[in-house]
Protein backbone atom coordinates (compact mmCIF):
# COMPACT_ATOMS: atom_id res chain seq x y z
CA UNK A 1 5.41 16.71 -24.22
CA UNK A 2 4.72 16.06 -27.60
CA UNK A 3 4.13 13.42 -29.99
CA UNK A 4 7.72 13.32 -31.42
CA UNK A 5 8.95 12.88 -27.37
CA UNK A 6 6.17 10.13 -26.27
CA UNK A 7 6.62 8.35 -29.94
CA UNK A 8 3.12 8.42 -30.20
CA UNK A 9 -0.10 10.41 -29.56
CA UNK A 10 -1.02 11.14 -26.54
CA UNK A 11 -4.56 12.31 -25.64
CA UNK A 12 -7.12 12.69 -22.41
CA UNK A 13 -9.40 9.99 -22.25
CA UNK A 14 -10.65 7.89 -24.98
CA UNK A 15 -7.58 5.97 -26.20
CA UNK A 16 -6.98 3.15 -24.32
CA UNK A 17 -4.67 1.42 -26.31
CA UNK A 18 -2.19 4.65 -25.82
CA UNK A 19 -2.65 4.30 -21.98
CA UNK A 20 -2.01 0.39 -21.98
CA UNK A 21 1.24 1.06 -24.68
CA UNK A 22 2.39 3.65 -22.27
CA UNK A 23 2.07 1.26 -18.90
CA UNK A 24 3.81 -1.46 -21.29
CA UNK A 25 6.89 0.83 -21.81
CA UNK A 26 7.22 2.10 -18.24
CA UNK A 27 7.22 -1.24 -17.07
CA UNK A 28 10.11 -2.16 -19.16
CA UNK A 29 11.90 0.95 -18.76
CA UNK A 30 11.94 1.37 -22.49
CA UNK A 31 11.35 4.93 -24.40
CA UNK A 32 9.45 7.54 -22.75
CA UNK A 33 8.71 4.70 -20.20
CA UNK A 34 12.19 4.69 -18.37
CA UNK A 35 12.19 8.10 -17.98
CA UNK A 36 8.32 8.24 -16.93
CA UNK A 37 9.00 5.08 -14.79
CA UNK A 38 10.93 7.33 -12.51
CA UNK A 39 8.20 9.09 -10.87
CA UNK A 40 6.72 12.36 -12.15
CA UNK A 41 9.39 14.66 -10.18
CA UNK A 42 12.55 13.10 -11.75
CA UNK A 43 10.96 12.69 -15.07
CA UNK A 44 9.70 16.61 -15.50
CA UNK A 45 13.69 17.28 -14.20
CA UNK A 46 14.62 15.13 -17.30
CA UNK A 47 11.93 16.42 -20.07
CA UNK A 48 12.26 20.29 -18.39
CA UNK A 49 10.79 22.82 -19.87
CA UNK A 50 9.99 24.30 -16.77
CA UNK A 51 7.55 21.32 -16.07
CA UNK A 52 9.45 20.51 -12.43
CA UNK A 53 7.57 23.73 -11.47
CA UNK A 54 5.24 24.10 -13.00
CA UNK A 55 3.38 20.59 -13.85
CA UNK A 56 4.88 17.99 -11.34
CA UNK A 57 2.32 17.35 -8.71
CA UNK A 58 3.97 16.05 -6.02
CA UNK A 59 5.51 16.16 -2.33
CA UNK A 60 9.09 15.11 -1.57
CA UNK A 61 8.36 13.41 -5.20
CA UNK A 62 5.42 11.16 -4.29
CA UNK A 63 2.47 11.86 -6.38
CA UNK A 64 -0.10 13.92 -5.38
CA UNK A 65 -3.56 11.81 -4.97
CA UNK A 66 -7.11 13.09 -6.56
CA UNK A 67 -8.42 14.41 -3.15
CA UNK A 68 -7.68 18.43 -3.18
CA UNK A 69 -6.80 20.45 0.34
CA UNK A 70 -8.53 23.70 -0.59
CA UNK A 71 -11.89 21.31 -0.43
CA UNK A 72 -10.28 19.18 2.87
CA UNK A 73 -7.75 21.08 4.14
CA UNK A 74 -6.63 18.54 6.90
CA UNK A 75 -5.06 16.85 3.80
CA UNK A 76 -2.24 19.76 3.87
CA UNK A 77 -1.38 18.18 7.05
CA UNK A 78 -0.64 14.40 6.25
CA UNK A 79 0.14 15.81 2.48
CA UNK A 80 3.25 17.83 4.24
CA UNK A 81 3.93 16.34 7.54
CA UNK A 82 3.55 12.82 7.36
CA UNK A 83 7.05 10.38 7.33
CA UNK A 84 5.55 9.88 3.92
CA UNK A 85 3.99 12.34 2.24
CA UNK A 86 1.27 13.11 -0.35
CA UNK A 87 -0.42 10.24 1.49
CA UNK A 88 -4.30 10.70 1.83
CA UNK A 89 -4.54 7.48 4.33
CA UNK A 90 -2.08 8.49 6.48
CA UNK A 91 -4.57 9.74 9.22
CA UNK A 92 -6.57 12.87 9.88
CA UNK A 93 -9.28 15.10 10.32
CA UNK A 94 -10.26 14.85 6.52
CA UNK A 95 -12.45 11.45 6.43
CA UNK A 96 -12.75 11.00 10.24
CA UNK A 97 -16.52 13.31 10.35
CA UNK A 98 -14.70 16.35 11.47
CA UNK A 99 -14.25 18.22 7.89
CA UNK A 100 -17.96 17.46 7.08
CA UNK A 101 -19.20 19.68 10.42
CA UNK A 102 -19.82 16.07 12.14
CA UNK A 103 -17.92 15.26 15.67
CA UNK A 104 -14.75 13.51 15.08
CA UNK A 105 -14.01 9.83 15.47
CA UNK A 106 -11.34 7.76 15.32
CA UNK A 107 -10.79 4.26 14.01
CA UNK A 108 -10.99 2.79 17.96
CA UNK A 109 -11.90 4.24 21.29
CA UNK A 110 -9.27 6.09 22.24
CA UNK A 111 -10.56 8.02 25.08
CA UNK A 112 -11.03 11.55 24.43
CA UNK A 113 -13.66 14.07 22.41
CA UNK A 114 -11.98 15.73 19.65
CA UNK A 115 -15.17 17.42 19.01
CA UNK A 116 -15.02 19.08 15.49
CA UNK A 117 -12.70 20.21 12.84
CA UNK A 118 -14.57 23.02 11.33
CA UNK A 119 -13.41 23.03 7.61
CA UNK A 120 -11.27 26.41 7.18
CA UNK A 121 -10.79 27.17 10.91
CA UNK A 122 -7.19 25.90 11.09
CA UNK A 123 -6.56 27.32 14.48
CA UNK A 124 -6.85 23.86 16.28
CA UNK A 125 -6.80 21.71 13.22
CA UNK A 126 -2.95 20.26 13.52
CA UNK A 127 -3.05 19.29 16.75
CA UNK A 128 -6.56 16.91 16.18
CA UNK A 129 -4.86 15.33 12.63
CA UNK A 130 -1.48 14.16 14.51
CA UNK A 131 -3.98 12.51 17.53
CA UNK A 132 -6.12 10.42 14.58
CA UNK A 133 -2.73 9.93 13.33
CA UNK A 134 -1.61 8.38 15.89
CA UNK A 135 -5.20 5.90 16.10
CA UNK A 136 -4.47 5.45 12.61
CA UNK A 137 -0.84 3.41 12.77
CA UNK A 138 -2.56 1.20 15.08
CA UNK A 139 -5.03 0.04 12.61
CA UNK A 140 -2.55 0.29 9.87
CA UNK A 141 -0.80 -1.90 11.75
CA UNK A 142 -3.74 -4.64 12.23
CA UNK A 143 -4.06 -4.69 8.55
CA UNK A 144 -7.86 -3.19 8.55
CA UNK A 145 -8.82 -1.41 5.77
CA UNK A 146 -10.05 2.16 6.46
CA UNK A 147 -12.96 1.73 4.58
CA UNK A 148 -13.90 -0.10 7.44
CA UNK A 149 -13.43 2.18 10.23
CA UNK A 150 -14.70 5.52 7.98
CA UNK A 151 -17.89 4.17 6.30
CA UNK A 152 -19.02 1.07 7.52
CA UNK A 153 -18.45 0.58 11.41
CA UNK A 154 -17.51 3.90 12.39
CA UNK A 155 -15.29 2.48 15.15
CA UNK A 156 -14.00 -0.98 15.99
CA UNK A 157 -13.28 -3.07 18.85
CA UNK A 158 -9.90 -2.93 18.24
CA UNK A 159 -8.70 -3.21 22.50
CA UNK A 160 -11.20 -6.58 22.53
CA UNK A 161 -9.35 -8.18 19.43
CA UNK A 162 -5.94 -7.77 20.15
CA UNK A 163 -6.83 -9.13 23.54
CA UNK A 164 -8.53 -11.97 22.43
CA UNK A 165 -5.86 -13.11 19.67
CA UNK A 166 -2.49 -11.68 21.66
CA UNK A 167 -3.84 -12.00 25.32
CA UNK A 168 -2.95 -8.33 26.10
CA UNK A 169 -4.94 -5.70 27.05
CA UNK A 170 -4.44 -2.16 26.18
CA UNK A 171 -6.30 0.32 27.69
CA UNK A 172 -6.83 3.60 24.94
CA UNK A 173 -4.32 5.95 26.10
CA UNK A 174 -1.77 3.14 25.99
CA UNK A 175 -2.94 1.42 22.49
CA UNK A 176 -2.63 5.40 21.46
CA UNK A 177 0.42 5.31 22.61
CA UNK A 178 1.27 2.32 20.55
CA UNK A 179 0.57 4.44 17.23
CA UNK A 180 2.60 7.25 18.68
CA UNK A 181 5.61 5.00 18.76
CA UNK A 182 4.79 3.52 15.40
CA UNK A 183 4.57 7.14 13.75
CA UNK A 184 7.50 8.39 15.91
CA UNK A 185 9.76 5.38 14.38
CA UNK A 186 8.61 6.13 10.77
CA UNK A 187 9.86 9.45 10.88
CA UNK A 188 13.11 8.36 13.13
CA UNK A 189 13.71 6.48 9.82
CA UNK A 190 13.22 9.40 7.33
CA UNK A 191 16.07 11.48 9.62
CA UNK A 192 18.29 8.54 9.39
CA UNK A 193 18.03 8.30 5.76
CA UNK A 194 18.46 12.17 5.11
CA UNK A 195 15.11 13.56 4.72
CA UNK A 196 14.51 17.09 5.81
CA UNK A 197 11.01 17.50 6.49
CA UNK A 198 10.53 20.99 6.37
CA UNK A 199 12.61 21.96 3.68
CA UNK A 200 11.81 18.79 1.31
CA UNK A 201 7.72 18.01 2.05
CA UNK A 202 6.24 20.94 0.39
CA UNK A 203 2.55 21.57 -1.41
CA UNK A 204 3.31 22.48 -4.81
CA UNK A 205 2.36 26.24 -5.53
CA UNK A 206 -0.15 25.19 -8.19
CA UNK A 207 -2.18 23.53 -5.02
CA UNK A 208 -2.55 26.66 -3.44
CA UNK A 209 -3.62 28.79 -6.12
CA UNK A 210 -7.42 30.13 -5.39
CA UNK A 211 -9.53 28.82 -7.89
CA UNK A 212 -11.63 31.40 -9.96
CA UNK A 213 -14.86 29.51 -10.05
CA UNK A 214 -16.88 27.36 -8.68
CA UNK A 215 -17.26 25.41 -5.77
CA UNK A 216 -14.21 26.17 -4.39
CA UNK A 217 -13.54 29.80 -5.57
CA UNK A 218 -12.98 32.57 -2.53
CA UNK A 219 -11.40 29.33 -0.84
CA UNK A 220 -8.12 30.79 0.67
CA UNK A 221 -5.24 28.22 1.84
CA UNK A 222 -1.67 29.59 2.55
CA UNK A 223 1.66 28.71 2.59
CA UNK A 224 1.35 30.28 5.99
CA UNK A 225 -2.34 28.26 6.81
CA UNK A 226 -0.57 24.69 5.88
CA UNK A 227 3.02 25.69 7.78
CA UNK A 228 0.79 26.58 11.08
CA UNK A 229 -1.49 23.11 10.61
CA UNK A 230 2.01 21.52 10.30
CA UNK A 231 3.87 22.92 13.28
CA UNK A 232 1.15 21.78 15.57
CA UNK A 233 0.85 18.50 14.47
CA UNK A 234 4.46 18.41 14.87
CA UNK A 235 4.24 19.62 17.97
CA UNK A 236 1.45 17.14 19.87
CA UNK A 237 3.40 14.10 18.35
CA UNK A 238 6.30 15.50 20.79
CA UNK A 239 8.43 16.40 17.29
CA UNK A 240 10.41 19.82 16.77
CA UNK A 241 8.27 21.72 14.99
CA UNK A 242 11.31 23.64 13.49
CA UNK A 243 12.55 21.00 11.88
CA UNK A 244 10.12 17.77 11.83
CA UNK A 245 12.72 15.59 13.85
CA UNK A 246 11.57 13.97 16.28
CA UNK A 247 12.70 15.26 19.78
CA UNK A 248 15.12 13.24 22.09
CA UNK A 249 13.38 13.45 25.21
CA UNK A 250 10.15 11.86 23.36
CA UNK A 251 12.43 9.21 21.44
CA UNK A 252 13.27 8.10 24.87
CA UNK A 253 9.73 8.12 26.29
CA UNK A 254 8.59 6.12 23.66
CA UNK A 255 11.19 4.02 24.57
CA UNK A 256 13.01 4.06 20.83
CA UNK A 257 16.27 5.00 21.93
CA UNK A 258 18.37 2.32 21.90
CA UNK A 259 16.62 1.69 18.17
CA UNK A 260 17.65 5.37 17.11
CA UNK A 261 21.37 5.14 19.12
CA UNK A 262 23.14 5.98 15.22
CA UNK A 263 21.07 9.31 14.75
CA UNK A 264 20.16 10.53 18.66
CA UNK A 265 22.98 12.77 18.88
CA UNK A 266 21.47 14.82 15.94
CA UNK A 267 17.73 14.80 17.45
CA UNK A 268 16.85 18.22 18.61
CA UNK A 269 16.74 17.85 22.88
């Protein structure tokens, strides 16, 4: 964009008063601002140029965050596969120790070794992200922050606290399965509303292109690496991985059926 399309000039770091006038006009919709207000997908559609392409960071048009897969690749995974995407909370082997060449954990006991996640052996890698996945809803759910669970305590009590506020008592597999349902019901939504996963929840090529230096050059992450990470994780959460949808027979075991009735006929068996 230039100057004559923002109104004003626009430059990397150093000019706060641009950054504040810009936030001011997106939040009133007014200038550059309405069109920038609509997310960076819609607004590089608008402004063209080639920029959908070639400068819109984003998956199924939420914004890419600052955390790169070549350097964690478990965040292809929930980048791609997650009900909503380009999310780098939504659960994984990325924070959880794994990507770092430490054993995995997951935000509460939930009764299995995951072992490791070795950083660019993606042989095993989907299947690992959709189980913390699954651990993850559940503390989404409590309202913890993450921080909590990744830095500070590692793991939390989380079977003791429901119990002593709710009364119940979950053993691991079955508070897992709790998050299972959650995440199963998230994506039940997206199908209802249209969403193709695997056609519309893609990395932008730009993501994937090897970088020629530094840290991360010689670092090699397909189309092909991601769509393999993604079918498994599909896969364990009892979801085609053709398609993303989630499959009857687990819609029924998680005991979401009568909740998806409208859309179960179009669930792949």
């Amino acid at each position: 964009m230039t100057e004559k399309d923002v109104g004003f000039p626009l430059k990397w770091g150093g000019d706060p008063d641009a950054v504040v006038k810009l936030v001011e006009l997106i939040a009133k919709a007014e200038g550059i601002g309405k069109i920038l207000g609509q997310g960076v997908k819609r607004a590089a559609e608008i402004i063209g140029r080639g920029g959908a392409e070639q400068y819109a960071m984003h998956v199924g048009g939420q914004e890419l965050p600052s955390h790169h897969p070549q350097f964690l690749p478990g965040l292809a995974i929930t980048y791609t596969a997650d009900p909503t995407p380009a999310r780098h909370t939504a659960g994984g082997v990325h924070w959880w120790g794994g990507e770092g060449g430490k054993k995995l954990w997951a935000p509460f006991d939930i009764g299995m070794d995951l072992g490791a996640s070795p950083k660019y052996d993606y042989s095993d890698k989907g299947r690992k992200a959709a189980i913390i996945a699954m651990s993850t809803q559940v503390e989404n759910s409590l309202g913890f922050c993450q921080f909590a669970s990744q830095v500070i305590y590692r793991t939390l009590p989380y079977i003791d606290l429901i119990y002593a506020v709710t009364g119940m008592k979950y053993t691991p597999q079955e508070l897992l399965k709790v998050g299972h349902r959650i995440h199963t019901l998230r994506q039940l939504f997206n199908v209802r509303e249209g969403v193709n996963p695997k056609k519309d929840f893609k990395l932008p090529k730009r993501v994937l292109e090897p970088f020629p230096e530094g840290p991360l050059a010689g670092v090699k992450l397909t189309e092909e690496d991601v769509e393999r990470m993604r079918e498994q994780y599909w896969e364990t959460l009892g979801w085609d991985p053709s398609t993303g949808y989630p499959r009857r027979r687990t819609v029924e075991e998680l005991g979401l059926a009568e909740i998806a009735s409208d859309i179960i006929s179009v669930l792949p068996p």
